[in-house]
N, C-alpha and C. Protein backbone atom coordinates (compact mmCIF):
# COMPACT_ATOMS: atom_id res chain seq x y z
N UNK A 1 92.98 -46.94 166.97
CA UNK A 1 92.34 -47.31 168.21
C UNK A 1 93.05 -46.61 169.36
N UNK A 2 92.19 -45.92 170.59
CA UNK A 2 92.73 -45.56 171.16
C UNK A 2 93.23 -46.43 172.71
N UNK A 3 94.34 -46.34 172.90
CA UNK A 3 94.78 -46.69 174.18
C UNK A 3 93.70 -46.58 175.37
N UNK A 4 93.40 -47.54 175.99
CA UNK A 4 92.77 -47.30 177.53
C UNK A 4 93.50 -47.41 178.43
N UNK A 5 94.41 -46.96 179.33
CA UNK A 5 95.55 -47.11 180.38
C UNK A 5 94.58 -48.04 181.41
N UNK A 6 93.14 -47.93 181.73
CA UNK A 6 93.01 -48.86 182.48
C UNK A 6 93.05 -49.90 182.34
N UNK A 7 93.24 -50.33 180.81
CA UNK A 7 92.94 -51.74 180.51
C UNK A 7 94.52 -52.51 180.41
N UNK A 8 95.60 -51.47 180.63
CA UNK A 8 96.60 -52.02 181.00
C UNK A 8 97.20 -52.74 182.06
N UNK A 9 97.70 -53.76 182.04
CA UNK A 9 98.69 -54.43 183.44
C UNK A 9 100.05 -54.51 183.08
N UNK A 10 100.55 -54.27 184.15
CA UNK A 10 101.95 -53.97 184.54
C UNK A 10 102.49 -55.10 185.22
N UNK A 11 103.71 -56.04 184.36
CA UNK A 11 104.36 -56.91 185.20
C UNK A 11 105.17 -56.67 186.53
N UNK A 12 104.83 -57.57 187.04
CA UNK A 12 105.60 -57.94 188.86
C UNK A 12 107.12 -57.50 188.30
N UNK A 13 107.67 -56.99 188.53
CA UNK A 13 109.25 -56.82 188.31
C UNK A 13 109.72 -58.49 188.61
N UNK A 14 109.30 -59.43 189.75
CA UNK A 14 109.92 -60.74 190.29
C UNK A 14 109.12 -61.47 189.02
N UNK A 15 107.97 -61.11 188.66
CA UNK A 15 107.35 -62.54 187.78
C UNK A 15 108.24 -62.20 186.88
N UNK A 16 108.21 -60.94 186.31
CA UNK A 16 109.51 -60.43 184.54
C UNK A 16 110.61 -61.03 184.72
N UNK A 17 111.19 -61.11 185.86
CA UNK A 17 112.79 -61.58 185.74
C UNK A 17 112.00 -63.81 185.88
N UNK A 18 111.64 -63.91 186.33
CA UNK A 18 111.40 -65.24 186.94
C UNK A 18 111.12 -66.05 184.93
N UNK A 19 109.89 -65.00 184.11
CA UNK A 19 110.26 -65.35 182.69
C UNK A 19 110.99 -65.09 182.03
N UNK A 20 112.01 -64.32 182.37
CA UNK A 20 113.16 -64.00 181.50
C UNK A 20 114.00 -65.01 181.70
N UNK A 21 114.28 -66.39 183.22
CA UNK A 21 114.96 -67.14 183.08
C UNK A 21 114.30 -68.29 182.26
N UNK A 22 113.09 -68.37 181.68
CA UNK A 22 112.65 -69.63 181.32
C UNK A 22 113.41 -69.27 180.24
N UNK A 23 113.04 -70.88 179.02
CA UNK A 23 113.66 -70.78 177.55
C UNK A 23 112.03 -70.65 177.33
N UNK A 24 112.11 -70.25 174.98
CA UNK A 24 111.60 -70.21 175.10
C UNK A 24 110.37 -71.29 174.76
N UNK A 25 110.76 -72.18 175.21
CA UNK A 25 109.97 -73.75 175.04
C UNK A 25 109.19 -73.71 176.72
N UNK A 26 109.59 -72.98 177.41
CA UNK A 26 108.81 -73.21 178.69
C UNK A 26 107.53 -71.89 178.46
N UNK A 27 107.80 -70.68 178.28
CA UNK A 27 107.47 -69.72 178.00
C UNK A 27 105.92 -70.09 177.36
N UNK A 28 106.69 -70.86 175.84
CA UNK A 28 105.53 -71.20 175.18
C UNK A 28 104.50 -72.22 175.68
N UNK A 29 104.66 -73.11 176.78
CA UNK A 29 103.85 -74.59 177.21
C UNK A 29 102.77 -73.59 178.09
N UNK A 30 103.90 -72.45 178.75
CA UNK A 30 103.26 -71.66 180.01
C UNK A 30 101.93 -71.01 179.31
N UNK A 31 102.04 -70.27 178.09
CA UNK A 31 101.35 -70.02 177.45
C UNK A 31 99.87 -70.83 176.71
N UNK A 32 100.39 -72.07 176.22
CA UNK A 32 99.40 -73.08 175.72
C UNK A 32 98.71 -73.69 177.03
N UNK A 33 99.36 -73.68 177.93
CA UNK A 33 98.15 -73.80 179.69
C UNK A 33 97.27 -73.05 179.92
N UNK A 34 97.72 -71.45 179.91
CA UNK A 34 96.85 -70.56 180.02
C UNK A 34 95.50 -71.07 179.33
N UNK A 35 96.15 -70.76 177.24
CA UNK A 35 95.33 -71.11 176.75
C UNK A 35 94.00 -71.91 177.06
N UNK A 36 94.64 -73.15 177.11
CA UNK A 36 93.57 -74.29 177.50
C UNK A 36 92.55 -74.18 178.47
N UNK A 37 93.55 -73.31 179.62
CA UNK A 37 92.85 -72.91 181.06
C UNK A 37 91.68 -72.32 180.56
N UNK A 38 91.62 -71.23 179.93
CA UNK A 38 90.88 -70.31 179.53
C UNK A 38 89.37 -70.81 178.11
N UNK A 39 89.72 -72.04 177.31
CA UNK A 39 89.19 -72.75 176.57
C UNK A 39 88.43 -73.48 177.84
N UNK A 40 88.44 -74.05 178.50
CA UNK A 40 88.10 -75.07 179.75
C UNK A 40 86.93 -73.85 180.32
N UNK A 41 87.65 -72.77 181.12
CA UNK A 41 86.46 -72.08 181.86
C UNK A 41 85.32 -71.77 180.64
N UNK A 42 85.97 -70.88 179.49
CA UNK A 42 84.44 -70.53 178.63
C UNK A 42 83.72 -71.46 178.54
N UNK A 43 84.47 -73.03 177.82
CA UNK A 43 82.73 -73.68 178.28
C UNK A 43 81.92 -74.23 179.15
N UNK A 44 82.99 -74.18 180.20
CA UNK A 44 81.85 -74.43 181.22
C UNK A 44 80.89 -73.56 181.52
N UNK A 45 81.05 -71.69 181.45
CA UNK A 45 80.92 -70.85 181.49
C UNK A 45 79.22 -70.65 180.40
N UNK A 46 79.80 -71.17 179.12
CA UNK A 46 78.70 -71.21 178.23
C UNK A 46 77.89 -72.07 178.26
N UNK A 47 78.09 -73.00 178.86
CA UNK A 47 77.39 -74.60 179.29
C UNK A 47 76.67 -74.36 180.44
N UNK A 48 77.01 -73.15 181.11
CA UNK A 48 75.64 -73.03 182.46
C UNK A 48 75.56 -71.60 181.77
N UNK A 49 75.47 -71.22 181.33
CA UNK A 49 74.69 -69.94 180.86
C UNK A 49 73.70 -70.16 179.10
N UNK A 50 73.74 -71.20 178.65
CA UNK A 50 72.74 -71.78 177.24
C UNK A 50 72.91 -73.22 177.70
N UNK A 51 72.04 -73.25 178.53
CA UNK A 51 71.54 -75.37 178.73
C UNK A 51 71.18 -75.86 178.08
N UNK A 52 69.98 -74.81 177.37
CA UNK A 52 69.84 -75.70 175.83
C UNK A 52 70.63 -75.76 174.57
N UNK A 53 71.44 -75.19 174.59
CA UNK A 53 72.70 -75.49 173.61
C UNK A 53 73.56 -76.75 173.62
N UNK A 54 73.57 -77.73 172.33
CA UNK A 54 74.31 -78.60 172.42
C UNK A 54 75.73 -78.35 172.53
N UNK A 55 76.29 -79.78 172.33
CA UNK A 55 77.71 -79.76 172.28
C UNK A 55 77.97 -78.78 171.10
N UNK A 56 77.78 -79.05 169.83
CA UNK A 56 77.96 -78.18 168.64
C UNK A 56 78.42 -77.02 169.20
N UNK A 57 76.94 -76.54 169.49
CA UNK A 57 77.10 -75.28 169.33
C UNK A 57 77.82 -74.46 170.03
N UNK A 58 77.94 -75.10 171.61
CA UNK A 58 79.17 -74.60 172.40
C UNK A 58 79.88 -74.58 171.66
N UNK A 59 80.90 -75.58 171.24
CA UNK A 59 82.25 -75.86 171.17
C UNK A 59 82.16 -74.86 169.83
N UNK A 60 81.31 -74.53 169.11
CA UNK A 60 81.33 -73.61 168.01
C UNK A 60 81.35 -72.28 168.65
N UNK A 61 81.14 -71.84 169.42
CA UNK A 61 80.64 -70.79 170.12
C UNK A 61 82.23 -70.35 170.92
N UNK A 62 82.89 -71.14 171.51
CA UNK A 62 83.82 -71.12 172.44
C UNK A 62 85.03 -71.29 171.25
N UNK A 63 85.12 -71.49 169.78
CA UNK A 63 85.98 -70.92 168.25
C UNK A 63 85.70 -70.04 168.46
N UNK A 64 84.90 -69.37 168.45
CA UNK A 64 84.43 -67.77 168.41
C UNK A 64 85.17 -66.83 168.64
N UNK A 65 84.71 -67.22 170.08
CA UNK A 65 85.44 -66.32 170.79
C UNK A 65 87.18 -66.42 171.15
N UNK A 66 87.41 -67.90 171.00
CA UNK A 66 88.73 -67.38 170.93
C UNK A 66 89.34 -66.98 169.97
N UNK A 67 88.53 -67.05 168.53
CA UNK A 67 89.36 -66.80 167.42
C UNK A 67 89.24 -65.11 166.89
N UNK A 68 88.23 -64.48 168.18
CA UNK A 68 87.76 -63.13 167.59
C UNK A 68 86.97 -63.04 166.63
N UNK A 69 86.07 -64.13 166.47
CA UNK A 69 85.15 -64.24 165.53
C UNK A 69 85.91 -64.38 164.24
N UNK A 70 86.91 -64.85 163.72
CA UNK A 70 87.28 -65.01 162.71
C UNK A 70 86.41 -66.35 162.17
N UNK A 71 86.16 -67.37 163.07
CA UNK A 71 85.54 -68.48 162.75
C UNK A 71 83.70 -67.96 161.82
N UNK A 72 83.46 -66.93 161.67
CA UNK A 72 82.44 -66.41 161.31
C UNK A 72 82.23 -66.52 159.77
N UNK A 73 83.55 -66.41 159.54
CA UNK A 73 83.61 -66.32 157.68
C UNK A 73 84.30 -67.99 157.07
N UNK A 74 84.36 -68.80 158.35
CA UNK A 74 84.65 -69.98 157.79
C UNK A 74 83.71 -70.85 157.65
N UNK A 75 83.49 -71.46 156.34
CA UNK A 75 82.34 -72.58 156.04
C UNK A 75 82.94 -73.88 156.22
N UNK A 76 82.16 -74.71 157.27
CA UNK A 76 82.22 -75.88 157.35
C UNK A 76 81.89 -76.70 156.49
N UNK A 77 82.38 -77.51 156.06
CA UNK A 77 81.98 -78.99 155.03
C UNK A 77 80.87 -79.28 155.63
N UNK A 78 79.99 -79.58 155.00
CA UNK A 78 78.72 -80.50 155.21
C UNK A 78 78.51 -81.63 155.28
């Protein structure tokens, strides 16, 4: 795969040092916020863009994508 330099970002020199003082138990919470942050906007995101989509299928929809579609080859119990 090739590199896109635009699709790169470059840390703040102040934010790099500011995580280099966390441990890495803060690092990681900082991380699982994002996460969530980002779980939270897609479905609201998918929830006004398919109205007629239930809960299901959002919340199936919003695995998806965060899992990179890996959730594609997993069969649910019936």
């Amino acid at each position: 795969m090739k590199l896109d330099k635009r699709n790169l970002e470059v840390i703040d020199d102040v934010m790099a040092q500011v995580l280099r003082e966390k441990t890495p138990q803060q690092r990681l919470a900082i991380a699982f916020d994002m996460w969530i942050s980002t779980k939270i906007q897609l479905t609201n995101y998918l929830r006004s863009q398919h109205m007629d989509w239930d809960e299901k299928m959002i919340q199936q929809e919003v695995a998806r994508r965060l899992s990179h579609g890996i959730t594609d080859t997993i069969q649910a119990p019936d």
